[in-house]
Protein backbone atom coordinates (compact mmCIF):
# COMPACT_ATOMS: atom_id res chain seq x y z
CA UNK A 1 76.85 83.38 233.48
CA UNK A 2 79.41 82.07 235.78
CA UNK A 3 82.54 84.16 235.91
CA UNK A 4 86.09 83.36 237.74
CA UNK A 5 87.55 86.11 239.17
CA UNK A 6 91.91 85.69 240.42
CA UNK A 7 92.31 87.16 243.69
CA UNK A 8 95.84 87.46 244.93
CA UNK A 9 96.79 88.10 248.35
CA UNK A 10 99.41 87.11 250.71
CA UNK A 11 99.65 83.19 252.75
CA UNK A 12 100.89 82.48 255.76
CA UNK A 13 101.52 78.62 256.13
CA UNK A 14 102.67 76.51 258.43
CA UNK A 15 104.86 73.50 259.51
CA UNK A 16 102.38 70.76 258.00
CA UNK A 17 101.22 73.29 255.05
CA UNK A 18 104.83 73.37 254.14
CA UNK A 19 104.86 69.10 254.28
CA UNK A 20 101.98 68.93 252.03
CA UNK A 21 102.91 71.56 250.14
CA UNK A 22 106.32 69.98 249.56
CA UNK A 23 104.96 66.59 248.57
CA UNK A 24 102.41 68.11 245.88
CA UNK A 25 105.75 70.01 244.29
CA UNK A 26 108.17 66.96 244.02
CA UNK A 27 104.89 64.70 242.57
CA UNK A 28 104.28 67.16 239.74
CA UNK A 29 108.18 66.92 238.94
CA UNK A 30 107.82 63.41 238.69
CA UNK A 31 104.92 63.61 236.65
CA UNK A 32 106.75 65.94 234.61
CA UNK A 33 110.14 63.47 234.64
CA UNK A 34 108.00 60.61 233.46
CA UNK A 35 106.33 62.01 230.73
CA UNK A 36 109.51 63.68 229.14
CA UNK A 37 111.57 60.39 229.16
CA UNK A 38 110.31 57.69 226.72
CA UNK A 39 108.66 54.14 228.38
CA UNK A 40 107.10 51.65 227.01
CA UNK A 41 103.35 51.55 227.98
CA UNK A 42 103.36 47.55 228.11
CA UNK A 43 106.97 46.83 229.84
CA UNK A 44 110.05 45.68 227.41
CA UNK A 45 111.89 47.25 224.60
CA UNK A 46 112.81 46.77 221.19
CA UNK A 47 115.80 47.79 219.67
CA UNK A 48 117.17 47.68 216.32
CA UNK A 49 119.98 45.55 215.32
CA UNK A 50 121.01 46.45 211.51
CA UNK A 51 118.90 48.52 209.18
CA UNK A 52 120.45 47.97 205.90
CA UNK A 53 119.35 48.83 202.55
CA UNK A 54 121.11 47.48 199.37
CA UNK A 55 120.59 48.76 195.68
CA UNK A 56 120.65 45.46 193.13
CA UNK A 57 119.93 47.92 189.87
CA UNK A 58 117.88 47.11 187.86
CA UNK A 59 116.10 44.79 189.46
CA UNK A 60 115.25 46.68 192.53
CA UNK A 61 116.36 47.67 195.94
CA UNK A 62 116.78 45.06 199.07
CA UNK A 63 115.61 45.81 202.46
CA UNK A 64 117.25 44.01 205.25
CA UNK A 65 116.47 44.58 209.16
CA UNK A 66 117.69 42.73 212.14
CA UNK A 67 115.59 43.69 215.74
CA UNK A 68 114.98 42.36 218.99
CA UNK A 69 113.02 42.59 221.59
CA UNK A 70 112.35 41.48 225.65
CA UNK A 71 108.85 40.19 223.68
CA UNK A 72 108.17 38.46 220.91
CA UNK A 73 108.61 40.51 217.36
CA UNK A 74 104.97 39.72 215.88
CA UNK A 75 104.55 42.23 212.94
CA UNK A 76 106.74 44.92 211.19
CA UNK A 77 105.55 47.23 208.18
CA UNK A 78 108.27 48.82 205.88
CA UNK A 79 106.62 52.70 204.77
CA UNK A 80 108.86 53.94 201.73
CA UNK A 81 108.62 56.76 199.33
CA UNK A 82 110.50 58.62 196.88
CA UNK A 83 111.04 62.20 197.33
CA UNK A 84 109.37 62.92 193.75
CA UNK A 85 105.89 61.81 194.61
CA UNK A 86 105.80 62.54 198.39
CA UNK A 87 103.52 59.66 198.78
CA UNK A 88 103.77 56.98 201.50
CA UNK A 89 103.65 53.33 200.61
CA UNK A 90 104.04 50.09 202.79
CA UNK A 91 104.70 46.24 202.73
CA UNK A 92 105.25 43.72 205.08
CA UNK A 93 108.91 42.10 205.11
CA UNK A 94 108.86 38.11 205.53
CA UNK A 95 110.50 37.08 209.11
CA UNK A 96 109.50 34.30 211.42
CA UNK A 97 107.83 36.02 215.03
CA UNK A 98 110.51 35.70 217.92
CA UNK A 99 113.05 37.90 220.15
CA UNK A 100 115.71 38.19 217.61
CA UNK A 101 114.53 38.66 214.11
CA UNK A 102 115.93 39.26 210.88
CA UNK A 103 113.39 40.56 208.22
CA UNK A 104 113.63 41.03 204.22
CA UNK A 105 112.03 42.76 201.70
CA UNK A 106 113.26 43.03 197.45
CA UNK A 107 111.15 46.09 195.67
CA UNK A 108 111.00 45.42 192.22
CA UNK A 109 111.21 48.37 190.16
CA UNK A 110 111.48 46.66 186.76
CA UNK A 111 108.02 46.13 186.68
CA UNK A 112 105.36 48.85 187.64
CA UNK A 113 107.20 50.69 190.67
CA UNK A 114 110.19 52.45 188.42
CA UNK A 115 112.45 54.36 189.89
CA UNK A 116 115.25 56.58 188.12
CA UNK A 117 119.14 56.47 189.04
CA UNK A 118 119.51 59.50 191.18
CA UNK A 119 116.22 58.69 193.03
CA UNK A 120 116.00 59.62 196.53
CA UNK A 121 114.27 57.13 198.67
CA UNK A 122 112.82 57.44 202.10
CA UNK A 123 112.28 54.68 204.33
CA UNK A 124 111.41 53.45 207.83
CA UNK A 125 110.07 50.64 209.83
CA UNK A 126 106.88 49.99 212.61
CA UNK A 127 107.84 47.38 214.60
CA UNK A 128 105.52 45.44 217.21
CA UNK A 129 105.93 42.82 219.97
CA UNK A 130 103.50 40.62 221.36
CA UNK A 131 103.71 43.25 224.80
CA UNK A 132 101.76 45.53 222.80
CA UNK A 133 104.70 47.95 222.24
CA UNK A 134 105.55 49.82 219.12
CA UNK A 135 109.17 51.29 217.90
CA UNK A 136 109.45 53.46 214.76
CA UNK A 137 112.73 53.38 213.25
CA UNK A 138 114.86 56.82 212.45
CA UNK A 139 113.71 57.84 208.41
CA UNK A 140 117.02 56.80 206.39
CA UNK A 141 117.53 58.15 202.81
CA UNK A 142 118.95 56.45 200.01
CA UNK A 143 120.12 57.41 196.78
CA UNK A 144 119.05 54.78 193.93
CA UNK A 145 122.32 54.60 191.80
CA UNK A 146 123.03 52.42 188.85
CA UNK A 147 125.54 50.14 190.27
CA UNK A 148 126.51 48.70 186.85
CA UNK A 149 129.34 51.49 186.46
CA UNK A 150 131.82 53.67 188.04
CA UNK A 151 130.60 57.06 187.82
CA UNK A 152 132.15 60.26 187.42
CA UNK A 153 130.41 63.48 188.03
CA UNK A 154 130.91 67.24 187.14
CA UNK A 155 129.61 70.38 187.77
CA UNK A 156 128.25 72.93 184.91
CA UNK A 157 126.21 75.58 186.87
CA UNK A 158 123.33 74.82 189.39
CA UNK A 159 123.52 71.17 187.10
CA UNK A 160 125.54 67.84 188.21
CA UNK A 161 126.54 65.60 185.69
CA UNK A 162 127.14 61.77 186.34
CA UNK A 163 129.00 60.26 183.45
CA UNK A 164 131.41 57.14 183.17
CA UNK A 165 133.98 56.43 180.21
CA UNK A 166 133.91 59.78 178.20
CA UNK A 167 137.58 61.65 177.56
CA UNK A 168 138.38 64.49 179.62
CA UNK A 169 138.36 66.54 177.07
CA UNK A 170 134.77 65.91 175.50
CA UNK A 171 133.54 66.57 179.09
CA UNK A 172 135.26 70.13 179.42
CA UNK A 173 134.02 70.88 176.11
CA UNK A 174 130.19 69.95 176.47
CA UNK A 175 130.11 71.77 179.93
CA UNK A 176 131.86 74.67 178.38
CA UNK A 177 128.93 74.67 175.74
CA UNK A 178 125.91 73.56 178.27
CA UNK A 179 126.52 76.32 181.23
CA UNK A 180 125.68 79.69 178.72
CA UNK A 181 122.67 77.38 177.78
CA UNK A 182 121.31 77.28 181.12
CA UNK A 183 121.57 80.70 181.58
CA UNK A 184 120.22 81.34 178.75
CA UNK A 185 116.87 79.39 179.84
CA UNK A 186 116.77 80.94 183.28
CA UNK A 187 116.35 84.57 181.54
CA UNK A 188 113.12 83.22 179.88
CA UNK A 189 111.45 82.09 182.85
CA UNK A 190 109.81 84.17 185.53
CA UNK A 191 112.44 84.55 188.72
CA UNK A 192 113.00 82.02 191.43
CA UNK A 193 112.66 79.00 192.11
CA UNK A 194 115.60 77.27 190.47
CA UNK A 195 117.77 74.93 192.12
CA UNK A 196 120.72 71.88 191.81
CA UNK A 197 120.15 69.39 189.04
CA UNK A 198 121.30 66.21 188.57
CA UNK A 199 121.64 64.65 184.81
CA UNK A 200 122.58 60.83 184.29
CA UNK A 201 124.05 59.66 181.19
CA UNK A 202 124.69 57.12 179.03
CA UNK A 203 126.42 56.63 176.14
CA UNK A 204 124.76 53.40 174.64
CA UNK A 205 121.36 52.74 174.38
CA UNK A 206 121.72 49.13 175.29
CA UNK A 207 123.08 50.94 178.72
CA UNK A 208 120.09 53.08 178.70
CA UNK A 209 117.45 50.63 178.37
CA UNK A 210 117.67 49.46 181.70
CA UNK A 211 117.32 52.99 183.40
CA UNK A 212 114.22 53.94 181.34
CA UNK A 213 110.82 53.79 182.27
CA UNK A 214 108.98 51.17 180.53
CA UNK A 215 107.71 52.21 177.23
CA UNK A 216 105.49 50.53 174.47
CA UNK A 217 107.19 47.77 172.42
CA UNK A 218 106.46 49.96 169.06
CA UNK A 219 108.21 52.80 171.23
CA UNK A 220 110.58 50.87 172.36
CA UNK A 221 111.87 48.91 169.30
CA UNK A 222 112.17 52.56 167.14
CA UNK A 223 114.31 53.88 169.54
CA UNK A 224 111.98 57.42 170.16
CA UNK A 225 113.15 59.04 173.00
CA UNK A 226 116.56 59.80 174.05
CA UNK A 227 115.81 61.21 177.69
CA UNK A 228 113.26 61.57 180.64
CA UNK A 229 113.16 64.06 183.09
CA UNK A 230 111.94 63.97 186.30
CA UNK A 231 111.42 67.96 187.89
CA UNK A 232 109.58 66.80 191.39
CA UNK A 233 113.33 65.28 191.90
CA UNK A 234 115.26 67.34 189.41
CA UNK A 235 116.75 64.11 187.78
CA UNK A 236 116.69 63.67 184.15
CA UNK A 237 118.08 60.30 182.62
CA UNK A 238 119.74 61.07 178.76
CA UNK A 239 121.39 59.11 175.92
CA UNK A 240 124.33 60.65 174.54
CA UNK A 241 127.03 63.08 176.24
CA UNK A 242 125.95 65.89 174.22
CA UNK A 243 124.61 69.46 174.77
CA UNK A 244 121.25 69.33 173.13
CA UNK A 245 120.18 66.00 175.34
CA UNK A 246 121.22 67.66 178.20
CA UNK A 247 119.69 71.27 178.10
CA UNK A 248 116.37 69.63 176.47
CA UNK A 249 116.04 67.10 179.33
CA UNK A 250 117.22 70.46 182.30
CA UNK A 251 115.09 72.50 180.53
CA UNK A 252 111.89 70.55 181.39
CA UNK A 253 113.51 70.89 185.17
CA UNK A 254 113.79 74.29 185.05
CA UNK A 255 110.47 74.93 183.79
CA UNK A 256 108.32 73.14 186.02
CA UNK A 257 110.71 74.41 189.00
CA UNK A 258 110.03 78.26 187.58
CA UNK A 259 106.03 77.44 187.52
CA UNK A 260 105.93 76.27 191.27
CA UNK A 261 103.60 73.96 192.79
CA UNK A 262 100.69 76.65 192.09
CA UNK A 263 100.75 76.01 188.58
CA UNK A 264 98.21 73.84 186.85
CA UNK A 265 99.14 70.72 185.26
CA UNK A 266 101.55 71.60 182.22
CA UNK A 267 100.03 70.96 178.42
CA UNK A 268 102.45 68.70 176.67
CA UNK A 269 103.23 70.82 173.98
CA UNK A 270 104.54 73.97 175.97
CA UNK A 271 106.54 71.51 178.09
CA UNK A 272 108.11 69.84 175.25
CA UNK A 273 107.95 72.83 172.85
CA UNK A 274 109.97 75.28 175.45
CA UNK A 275 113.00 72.27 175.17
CA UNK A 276 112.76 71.96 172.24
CA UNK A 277 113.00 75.21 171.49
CA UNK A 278 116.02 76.23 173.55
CA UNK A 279 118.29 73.29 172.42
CA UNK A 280 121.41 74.49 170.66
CA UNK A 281 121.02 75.34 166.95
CA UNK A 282 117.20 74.34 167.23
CA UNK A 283 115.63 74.90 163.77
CA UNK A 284 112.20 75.53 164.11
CA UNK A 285 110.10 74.89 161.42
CA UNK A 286 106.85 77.10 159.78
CA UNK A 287 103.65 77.25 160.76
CA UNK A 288 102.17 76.62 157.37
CA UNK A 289 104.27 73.44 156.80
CA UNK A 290 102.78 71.87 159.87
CA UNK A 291 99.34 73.32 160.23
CA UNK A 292 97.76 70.36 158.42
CA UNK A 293 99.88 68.04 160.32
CA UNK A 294 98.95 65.78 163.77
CA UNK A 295 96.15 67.05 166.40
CA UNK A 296 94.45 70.47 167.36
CA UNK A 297 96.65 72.84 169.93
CA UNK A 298 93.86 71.99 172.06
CA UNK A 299 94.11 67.99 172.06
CA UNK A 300 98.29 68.52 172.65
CA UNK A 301 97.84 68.15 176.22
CA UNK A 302 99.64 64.90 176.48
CA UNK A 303 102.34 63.02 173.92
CA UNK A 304 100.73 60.50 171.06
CA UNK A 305 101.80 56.68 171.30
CA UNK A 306 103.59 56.17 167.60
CA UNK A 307 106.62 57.10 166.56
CA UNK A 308 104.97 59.61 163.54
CA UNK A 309 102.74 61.16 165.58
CA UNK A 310 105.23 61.91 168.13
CA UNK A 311 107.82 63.65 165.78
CA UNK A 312 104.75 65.52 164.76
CA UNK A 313 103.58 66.55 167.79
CA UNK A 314 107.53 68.07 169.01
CA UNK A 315 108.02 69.77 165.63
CA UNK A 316 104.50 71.17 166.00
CA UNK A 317 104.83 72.12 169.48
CA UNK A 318 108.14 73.73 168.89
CA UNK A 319 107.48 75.52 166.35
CA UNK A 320 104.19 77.17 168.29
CA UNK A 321 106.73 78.34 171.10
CA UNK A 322 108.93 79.69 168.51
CA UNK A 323 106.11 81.89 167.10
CA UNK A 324 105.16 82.91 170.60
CA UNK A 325 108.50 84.03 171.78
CA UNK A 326 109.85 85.35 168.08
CA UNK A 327 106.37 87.28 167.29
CA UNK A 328 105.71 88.21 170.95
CA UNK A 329 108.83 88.55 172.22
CA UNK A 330 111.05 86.93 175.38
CA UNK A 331 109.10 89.14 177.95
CA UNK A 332 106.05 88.53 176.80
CA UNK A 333 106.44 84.74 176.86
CA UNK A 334 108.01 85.01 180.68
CA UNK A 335 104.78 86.87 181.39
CA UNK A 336 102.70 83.99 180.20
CA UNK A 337 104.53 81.71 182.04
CA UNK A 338 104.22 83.64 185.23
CA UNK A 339 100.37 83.54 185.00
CA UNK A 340 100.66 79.91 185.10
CA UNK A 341 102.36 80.32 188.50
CA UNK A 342 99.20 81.39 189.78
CA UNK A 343 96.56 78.77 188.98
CA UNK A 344 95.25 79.94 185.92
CA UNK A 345 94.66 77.55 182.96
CA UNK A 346 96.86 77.86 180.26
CA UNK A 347 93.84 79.44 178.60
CA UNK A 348 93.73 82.08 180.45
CA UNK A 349 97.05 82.78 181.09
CA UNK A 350 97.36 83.40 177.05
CA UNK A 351 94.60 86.14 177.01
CA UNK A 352 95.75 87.76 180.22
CA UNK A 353 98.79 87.74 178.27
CA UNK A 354 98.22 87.51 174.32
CA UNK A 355 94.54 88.93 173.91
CA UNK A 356 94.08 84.98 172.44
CA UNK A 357 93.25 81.43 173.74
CA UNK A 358 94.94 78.43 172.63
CA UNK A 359 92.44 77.72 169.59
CA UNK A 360 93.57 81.64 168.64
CA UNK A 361 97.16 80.89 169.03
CA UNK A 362 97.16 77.92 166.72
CA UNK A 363 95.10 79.74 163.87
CA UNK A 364 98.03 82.68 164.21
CA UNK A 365 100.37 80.26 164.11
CA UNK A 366 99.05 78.29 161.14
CA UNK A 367 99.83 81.66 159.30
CA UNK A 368 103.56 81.81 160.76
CA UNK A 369 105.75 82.09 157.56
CA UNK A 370 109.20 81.93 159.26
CA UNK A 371 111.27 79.27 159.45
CA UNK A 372 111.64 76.43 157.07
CA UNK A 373 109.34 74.06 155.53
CA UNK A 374 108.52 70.69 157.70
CA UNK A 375 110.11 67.64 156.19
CA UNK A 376 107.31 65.37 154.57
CA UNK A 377 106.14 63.06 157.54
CA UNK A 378 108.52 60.29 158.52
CA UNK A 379 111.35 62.00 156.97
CA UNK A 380 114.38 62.40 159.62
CA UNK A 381 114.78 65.43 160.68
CA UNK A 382 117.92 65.65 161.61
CA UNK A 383 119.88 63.02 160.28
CA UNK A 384 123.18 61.88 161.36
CA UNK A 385 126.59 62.19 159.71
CA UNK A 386 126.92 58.89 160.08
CA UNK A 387 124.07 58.05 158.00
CA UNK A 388 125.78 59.23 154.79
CA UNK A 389 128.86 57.89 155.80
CA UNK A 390 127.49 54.15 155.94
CA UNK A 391 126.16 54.80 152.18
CA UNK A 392 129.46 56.30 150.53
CA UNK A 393 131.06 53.72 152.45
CA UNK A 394 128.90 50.43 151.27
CA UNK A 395 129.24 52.38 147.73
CA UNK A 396 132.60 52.26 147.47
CA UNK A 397 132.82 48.94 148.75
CA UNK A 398 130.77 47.66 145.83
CA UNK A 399 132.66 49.61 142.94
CA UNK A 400 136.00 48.12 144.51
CA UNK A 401 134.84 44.69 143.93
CA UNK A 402 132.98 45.24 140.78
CA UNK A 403 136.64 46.72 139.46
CA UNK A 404 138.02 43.63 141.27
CA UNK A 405 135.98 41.12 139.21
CA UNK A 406 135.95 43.22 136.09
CA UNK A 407 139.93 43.27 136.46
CA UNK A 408 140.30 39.33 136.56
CA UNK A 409 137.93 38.77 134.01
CA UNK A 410 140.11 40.76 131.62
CA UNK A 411 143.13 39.08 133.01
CA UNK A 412 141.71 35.86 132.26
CA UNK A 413 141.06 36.95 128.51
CA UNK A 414 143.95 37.94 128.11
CA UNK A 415 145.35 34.72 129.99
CA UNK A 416 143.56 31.80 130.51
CA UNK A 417 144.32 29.49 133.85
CA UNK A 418 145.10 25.95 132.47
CA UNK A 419 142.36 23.96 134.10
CA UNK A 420 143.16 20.91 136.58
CA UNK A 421 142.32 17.90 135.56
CA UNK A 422 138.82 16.41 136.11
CA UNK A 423 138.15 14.49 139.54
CA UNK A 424 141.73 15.35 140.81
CA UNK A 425 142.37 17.57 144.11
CA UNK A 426 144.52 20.49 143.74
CA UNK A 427 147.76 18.61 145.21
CA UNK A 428 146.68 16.02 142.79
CA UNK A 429 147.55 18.40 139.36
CA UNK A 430 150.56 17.70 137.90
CA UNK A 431 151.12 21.15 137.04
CA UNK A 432 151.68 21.67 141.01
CA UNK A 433 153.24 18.46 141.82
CA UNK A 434 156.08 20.18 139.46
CA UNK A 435 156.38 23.33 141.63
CA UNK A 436 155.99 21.51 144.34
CA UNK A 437 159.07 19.03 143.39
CA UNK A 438 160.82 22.71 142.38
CA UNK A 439 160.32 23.78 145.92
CA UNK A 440 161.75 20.39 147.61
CA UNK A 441 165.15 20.66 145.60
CA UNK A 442 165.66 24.19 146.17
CA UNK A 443 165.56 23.60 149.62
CA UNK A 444 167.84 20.21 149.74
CA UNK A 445 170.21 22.78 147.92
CA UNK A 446 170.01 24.87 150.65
């Protein structure tokens, strides 16, 4: 085997050493000069213009770059993500090759790219010239806002809430209401990783429509959901300044955030179940009402497409967290939940924890006498105020003008009109012409 060995000892040089030895120093510090400042292997430059980037919501967002370069601009690709996925994508911008360019690009997201107000988008450009060279632009962020409105935003714990035409006062009081509810949620989940939040709402759903992801006509036209989060982001999107949309749709946040990226894929019905479960004055109903009702525990793992099945499945699954934390207590259920955060299937993470699996938890559950009995399917279950008010209303409207009619029929018993004559118009009737005459002299008297 060959084997180097450093031997260090003392040099003596001289005059035309030191020359040579001079010369090899100040070419290395070129070398080094060179390949610490930035060239362009081919000759030329390019340099950026304008980078602009302008939201047109709903439709999408508008990318619009101006460039030039000592060669010809041949190609540029536009890379863009959002910050929830993490995952690159790219297009080509429409420009016409030359020195000076100006390229464009529209995303539509009101088709199959959706994106949620509060969206934070990443983007930069490749260019290249006909020289061969290639520039990268700097990564710009941008938030996706809904430009529709003028937004106001307030702060209620680790959560930010963006709001627009809602009294000062009804926003003091929900945040007054929402911040012990997030604290409340925080003590159920195993510690760390929580963070900001940021909730959008609306208070119509014909303002709403727009800045939900695409659903299923059927879905769509019964009006079934009220709110989608979005935890890669921590976004939600609600309908309705009101404390149970908002801690239902931070909840989900909060979850996912506690679970980590470790965790397994959450099943649908401990997702939706936990929010449902810690909304104010949630009413969770029995076991034995529902045990007959919707899918197997087991087939939960994602939400049915009709509206019957879904209230089904979200009283089902909220009533299953309800036994698990009210049966098994708070700790218990954290302790579960911390499994999770290390891989392990939900499974399990319920014998580890329980001494059951999910077919064990349902047929425990199915036995679970507290709370009250489901509604029969399709019924409302919580129905608003202003459902009974519609009905007294429209009844009372109807027995004022059945006593209306009732009251001029008697009248007319009691006093029958003297009919117009046949074929004549009412200034025609003699019996008016009179008054009429009446009228004219009292006011030449005047």
């Amino acid at each position: 085997m060959l084997s180097l060995h450093w031997v260090s000892k003392r040099l003596r040089f001289r005059p035309r050493h030191r020359l040579r030895l001079a010369v090899a120093v100040l070419a290395a510090a070129l070398a080094l000069w060179l390949t610490a400042v930035p060239v362009q292997a081919f000759g030329g430059e390019i340099r950026v213009v304008s980078d602009e980037l302008e939201v047109n919501f709903p439709g999408g967002l508008d990318f619009d770059l101006t460039a030039e370069a000592d060669g010809e601009i041949v190609a540029i690709r536009l890379y863009y993500r959002t910050l929830e996925d993490g995952i690159w994508s790219y297009s080509y911008p429409k420009f016409d090759p030359g020195q000076r360019i100006t390229a464009r690009l529209g995303l539509d997201t009101s088709g199959s790219v959706y994106l949620a107000p509060g969206t934070q988008v990443e983007y930069y450009y490749i260019i290249r010239d006909s020289l061969g060279n290639e520039y990268q632009t700097t990564l710009a962020t941008l938030e996706y806002v809904d430009t529709r409105f003028k937004w106001k935003e307030i702060q209620a714990g680790p959560l930010v809430l963006s709001y627009h035409d809602v009294g000062d006062s009804r926003v003091t009081s929900v945040v007054n209401q929402v911040v012990p509810e997030l604290e409340r949620i925080a003590a159920f989940l195993p510690a760390g990783g929580q963070g900001p939040m940021k909730g959008i709402i609306y208070n119509h759903r014909s303002e709403a429509a727009a800045a939900f992801p695409r659903q299923s006509q059927t879905i769509s036209e019964q009006e079934v959901y009220a709110g989608f989060s979005f935890p890669a982001t921590g976004v939600f999107v609600g309908l309705g300044f009101q404390p149970r949309i908002i801690v239902h749709e931070a909840a989900h946040i909060m979850l996912h955030r506690a679970l980590g990226s470790g965790a397994l894929p959450l099943p649908s019905w401990l997702d939706e179940g936990f929010a449902s479960y810690v909304e104010p004055n949630s009413r969770a109903f029995s076991g034995r009402s529902l045990s007959s009702r919707g899918l197997p525990l087991r087939a939960m793992t994602a939400q049915p497409g009709t509206a019957e099945a879904i209230t089904t499945f979200y009283r089902k699954s909220e009533s299953v967290v309800a036994y698990l934390i009210q049966e098994h207590g708070a700790e218990s259920f954290q302790r579960l939940l911390t499994q999770l955060t290390q891989g392990r299937t939900i499974n399990q993470a319920l014998v580890l924890t329980y001494g059951f699996n999910v077919d064990g938890l349902e047929s425990r559950w199915a036995g679970y006498p507290s709370g009250p009995p489901a509604p029969a399917p399709g019924a409302p279950d919580r129905p608003s105020p202003f459902l009974y008010f519609d009905a007294w209303m429209l009844g009372g409207l109807g027995l004022f003008v059945l006593f209306l009619v009732a009251g001029r029929s008697v009248k007319r018993m009691l006093r029958p009109d003297r009919a117009t004559e046949e074929g004549l118009q009412p200034w025609e009737d003699p019996d008016l012409l009179d008054k009429y005459d009446a009228d004219y002299d009292n006011d030449l008297r005047r």
